[in-house]
N, C-alpha and C. Protein backbone atom coordinates (compact mmCIF):
# COMPACT_ATOMS: atom_id res chain seq x y z
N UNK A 1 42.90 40.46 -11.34
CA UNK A 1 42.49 39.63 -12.43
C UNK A 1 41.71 38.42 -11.94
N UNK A 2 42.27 38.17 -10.93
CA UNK A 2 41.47 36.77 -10.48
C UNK A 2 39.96 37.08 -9.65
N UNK A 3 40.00 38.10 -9.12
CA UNK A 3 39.14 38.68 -8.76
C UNK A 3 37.66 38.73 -9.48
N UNK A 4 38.60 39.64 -10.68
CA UNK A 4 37.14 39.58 -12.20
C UNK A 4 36.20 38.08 -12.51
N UNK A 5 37.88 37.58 -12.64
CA UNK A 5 37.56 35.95 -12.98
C UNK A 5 36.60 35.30 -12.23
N UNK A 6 36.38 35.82 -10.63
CA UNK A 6 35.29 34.77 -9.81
C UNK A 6 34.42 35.48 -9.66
N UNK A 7 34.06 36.89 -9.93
CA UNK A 7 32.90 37.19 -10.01
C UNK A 7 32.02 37.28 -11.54
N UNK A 8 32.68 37.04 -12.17
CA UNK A 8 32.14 36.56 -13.96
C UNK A 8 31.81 35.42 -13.55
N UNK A 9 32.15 34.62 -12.68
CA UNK A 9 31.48 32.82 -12.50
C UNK A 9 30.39 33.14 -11.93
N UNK A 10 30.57 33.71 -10.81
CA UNK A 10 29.50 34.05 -10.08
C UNK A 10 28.00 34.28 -10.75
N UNK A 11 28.37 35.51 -11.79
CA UNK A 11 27.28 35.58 -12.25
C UNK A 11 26.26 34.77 -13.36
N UNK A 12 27.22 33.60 -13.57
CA UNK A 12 26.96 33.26 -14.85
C UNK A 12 25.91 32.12 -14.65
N UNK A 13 24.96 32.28 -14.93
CA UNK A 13 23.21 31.54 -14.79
C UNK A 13 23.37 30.00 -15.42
N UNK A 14 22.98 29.16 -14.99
CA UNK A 14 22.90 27.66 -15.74
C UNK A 14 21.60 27.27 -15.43
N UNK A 15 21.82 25.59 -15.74
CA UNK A 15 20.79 24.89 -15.19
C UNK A 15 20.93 24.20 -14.04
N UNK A 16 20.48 23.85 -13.32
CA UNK A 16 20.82 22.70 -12.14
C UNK A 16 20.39 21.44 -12.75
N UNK A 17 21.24 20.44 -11.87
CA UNK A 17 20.85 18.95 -12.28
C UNK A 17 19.30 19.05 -12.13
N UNK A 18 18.84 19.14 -11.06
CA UNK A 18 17.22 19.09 -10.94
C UNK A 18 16.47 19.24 -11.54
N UNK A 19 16.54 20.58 -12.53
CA UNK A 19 16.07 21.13 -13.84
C UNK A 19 15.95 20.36 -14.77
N UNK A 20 17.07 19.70 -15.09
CA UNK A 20 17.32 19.27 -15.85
C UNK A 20 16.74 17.54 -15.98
N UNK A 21 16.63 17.41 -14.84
CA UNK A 21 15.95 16.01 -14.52
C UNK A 21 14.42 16.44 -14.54
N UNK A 22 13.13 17.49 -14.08
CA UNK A 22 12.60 17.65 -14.38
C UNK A 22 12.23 17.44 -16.16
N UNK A 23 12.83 18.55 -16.94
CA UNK A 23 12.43 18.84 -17.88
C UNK A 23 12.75 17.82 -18.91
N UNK A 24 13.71 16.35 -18.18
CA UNK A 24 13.17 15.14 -19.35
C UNK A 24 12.51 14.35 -18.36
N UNK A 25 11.89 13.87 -17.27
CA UNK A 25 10.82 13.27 -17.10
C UNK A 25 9.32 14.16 -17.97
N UNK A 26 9.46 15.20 -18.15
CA UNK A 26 8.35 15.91 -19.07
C UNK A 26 8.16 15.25 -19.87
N UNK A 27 9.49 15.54 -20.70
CA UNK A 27 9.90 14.88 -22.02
C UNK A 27 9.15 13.40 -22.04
N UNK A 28 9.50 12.66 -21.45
CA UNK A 28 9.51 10.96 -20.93
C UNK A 28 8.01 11.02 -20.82
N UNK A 29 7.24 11.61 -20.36
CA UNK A 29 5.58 11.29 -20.00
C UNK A 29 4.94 12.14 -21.74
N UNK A 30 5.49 13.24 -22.11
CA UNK A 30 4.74 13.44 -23.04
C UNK A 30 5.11 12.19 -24.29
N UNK A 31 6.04 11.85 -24.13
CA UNK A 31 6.34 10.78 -25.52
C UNK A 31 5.53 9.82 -25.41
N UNK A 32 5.67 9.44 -24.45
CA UNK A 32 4.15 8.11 -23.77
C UNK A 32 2.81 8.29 -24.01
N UNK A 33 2.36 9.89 -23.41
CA UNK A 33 1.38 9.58 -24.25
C UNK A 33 1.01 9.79 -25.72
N UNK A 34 2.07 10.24 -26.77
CA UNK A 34 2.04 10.23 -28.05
C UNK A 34 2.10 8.72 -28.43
N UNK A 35 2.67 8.15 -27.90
CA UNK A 35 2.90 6.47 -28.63
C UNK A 35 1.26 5.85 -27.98
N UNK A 36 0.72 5.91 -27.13
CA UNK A 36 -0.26 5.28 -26.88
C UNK A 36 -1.42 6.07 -27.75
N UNK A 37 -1.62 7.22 -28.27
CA UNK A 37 -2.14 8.20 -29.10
C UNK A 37 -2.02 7.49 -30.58
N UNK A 38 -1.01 7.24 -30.64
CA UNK A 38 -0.63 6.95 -31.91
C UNK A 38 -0.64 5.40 -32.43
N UNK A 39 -1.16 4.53 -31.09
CA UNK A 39 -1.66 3.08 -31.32
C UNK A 39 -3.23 3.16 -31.85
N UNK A 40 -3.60 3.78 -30.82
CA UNK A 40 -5.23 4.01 -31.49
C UNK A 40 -5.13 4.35 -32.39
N UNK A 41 -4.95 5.49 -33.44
CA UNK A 41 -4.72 5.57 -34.58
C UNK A 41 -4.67 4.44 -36.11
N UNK A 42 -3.52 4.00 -35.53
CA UNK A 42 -3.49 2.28 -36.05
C UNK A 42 -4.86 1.72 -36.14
N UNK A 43 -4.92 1.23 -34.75
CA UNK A 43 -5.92 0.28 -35.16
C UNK A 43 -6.91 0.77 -35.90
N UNK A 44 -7.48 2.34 -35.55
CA UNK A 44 -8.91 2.47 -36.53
C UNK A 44 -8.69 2.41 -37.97
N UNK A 45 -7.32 2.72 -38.05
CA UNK A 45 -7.36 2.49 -39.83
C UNK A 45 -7.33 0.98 -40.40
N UNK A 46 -6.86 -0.34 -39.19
CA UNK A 46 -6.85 -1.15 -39.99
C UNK A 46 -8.37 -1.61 -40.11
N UNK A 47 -9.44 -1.28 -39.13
CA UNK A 47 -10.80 -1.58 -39.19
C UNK A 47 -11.19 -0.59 -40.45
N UNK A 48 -10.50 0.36 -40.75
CA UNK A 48 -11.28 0.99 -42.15
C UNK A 48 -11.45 0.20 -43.19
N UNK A 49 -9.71 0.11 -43.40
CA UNK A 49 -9.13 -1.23 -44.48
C UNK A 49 -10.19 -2.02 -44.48
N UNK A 50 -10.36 -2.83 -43.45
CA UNK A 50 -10.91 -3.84 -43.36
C UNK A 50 -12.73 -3.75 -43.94
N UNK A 51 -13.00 -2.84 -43.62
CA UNK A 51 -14.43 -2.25 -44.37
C UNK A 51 -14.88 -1.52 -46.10
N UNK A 52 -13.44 -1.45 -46.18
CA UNK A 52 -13.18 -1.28 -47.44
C UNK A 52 -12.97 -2.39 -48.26
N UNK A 53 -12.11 -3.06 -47.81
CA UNK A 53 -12.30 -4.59 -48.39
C UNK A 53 -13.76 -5.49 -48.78
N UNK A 54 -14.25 -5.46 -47.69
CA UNK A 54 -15.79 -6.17 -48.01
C UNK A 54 -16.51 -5.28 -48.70
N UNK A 55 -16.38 -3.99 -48.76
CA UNK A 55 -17.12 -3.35 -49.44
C UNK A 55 -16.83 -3.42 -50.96
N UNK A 56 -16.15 -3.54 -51.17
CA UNK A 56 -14.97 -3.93 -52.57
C UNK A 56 -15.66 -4.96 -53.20
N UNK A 57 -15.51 -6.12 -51.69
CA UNK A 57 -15.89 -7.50 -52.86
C UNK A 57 -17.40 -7.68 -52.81
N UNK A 58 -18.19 -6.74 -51.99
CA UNK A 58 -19.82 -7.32 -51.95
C UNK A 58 -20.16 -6.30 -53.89
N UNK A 59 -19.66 -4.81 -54.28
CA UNK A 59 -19.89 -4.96 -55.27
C UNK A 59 -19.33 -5.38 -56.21
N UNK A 60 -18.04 -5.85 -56.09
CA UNK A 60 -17.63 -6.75 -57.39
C UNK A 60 -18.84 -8.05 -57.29
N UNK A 61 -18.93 -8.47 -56.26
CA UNK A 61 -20.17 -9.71 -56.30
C UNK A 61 -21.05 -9.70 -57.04
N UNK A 62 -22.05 -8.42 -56.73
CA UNK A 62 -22.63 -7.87 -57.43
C UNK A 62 -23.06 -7.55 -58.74
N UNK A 63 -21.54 -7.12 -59.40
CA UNK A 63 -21.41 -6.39 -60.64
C UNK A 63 -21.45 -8.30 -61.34
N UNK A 64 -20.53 -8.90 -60.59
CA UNK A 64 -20.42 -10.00 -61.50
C UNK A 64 -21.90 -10.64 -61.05
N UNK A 65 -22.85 -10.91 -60.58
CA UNK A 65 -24.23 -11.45 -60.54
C UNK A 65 -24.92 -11.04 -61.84
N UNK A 66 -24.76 -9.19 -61.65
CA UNK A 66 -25.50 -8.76 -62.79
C UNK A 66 -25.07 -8.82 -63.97
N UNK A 67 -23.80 -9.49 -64.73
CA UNK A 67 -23.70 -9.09 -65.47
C UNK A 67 -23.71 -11.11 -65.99
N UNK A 68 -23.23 -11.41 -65.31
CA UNK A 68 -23.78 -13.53 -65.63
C UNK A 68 -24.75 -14.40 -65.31
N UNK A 69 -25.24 -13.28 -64.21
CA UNK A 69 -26.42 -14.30 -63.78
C UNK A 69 -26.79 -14.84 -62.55
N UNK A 70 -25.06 -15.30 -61.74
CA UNK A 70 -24.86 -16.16 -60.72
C UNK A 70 -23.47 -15.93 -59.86
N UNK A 71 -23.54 -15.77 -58.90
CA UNK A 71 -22.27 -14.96 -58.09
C UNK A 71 -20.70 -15.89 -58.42
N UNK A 72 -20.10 -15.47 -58.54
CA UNK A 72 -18.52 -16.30 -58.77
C UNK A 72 -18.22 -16.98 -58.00
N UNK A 73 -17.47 -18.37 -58.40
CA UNK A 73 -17.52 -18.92 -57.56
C UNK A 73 -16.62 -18.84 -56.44
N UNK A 74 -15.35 -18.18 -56.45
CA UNK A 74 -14.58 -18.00 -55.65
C UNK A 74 -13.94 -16.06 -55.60
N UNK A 75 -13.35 -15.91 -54.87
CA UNK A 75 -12.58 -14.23 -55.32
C UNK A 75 -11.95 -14.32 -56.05
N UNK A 76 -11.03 -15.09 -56.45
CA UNK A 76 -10.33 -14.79 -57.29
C UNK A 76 -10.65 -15.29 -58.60
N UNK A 77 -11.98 -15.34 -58.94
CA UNK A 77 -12.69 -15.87 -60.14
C UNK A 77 -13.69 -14.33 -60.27
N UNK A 78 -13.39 -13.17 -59.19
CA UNK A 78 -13.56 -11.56 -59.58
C UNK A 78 -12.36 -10.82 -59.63
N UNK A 79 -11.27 -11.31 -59.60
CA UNK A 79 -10.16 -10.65 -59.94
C UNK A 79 -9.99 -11.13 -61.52
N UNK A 80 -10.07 -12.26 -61.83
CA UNK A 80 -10.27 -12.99 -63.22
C UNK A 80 -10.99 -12.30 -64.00
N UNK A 81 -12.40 -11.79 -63.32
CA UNK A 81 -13.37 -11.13 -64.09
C UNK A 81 -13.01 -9.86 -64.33
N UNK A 82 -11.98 -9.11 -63.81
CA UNK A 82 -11.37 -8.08 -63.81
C UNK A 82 -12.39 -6.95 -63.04
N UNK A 83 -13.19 -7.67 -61.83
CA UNK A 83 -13.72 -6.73 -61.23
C UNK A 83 -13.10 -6.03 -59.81
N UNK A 84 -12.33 -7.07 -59.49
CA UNK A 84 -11.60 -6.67 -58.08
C UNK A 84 -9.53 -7.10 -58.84
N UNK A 85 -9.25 -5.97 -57.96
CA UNK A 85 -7.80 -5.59 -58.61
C UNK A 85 -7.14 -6.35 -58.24
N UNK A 86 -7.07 -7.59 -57.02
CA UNK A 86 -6.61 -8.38 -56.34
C UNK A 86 -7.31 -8.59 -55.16
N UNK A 87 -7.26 -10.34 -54.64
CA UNK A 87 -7.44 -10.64 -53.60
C UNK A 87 -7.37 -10.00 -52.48
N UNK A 88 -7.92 -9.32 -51.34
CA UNK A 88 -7.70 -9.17 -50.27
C UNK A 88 -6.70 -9.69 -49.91
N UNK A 89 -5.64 -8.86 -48.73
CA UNK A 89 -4.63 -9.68 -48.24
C UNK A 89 -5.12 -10.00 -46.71
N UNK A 90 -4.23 -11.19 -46.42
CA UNK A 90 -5.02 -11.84 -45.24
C UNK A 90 -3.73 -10.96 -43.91
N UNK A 91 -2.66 -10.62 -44.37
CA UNK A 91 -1.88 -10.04 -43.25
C UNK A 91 -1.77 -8.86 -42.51
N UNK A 92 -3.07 -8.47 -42.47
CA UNK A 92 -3.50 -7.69 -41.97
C UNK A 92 -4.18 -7.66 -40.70
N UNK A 93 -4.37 -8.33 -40.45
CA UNK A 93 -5.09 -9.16 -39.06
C UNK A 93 -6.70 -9.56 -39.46
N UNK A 94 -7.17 -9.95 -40.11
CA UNK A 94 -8.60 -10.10 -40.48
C UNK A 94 -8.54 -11.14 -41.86
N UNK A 95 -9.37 -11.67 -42.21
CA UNK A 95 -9.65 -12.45 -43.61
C UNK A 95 -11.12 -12.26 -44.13
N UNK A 96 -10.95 -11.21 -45.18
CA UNK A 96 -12.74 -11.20 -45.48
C UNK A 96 -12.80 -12.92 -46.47
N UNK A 97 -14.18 -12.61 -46.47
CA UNK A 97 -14.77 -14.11 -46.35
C UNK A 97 -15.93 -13.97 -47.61
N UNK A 98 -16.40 -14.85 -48.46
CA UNK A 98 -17.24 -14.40 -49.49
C UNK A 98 -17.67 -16.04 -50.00
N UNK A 99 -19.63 -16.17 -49.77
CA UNK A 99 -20.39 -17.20 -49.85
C UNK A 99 -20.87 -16.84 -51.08
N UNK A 100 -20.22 -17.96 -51.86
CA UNK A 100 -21.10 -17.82 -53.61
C UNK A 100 -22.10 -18.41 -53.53
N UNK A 101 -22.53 -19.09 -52.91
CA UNK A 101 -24.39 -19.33 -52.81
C UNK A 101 -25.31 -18.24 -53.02
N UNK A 102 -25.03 -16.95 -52.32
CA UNK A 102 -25.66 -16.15 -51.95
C UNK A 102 -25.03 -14.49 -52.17
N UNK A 103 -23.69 -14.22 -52.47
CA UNK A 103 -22.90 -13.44 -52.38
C UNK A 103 -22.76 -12.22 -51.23
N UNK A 104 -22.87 -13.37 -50.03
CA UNK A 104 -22.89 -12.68 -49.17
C UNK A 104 -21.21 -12.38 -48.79
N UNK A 105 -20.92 -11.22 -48.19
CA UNK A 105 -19.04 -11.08 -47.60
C UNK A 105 -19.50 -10.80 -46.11
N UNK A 106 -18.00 -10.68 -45.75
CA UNK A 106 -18.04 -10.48 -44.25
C UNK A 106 -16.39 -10.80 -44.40
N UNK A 107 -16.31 -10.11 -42.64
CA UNK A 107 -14.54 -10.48 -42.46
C UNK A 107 -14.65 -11.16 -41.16
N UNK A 108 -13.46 -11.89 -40.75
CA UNK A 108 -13.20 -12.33 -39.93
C UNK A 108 -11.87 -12.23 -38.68
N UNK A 109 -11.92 -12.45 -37.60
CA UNK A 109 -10.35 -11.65 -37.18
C UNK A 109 -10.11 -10.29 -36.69
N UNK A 110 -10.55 -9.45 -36.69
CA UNK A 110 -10.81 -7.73 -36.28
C UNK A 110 -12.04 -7.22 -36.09
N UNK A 111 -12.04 -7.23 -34.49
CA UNK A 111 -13.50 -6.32 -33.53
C UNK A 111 -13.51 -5.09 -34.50
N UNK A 112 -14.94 -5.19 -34.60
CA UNK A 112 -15.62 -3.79 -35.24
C UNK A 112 -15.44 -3.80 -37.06
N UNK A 113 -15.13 -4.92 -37.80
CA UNK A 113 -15.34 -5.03 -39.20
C UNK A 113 -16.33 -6.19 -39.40
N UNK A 114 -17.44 -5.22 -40.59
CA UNK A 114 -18.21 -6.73 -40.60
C UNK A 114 -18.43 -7.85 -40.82
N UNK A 115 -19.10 -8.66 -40.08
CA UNK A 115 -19.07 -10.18 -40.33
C UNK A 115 -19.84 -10.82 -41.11
């Protein structure tokens, strides 16, 4: 009986520590580069945001020029006008920016959105 017993051990296949230390340093380098994968990501969307925004308020600018005469005087005198749904938010890393002289926009704060 005891006999059976140590050759059933014998045969019985595992892992070694080594293996096993291999196959999570794998683990450990592929997660790394998913999180650094997945930073870039981020940022290009907040530069989208951020292009979407000015794009937002150069034609609300716009719409409100053409339809009074003379660009508003502030943004939130085109949210008033019920042309923009709300202010831009500034916590995003950027602040778009908007000259009623001229109704020119631009942002400020985030490489690669325009100025």
């Amino acid at each position: 009986m005891l006999e059976q017993l140590r050759k059933a051990r014998e045969e019985e296949s595992g892992f070694t520590l080594i293996e096993l230390l291999i196959v999570i340093v794998i683990l450990g380098v592929l997660a790394g580069i998913v999180v650094f994968a997945v930073g870039g990501i981020t940022d290009r969307g907040n530069v989208s945001a951020c292009k979407s925004d000015v794009k937002n308020v150069e034609v609300a600018s716009e719409a409100y020029f053409a339809k009074n005469g003379s660009y508003a005087a502030n943004m939130p005198a085109l949210v008033t006008a019920r042309l923009l749904r709300e202010v831009p938010s500034t916590t995003n890393g950027y602040t778009v920016t908007y000259d009623n002289t001229n109704g020119n926009v631009g942002a400020n704060g985030l490489t690669g959105c325009p100025s």
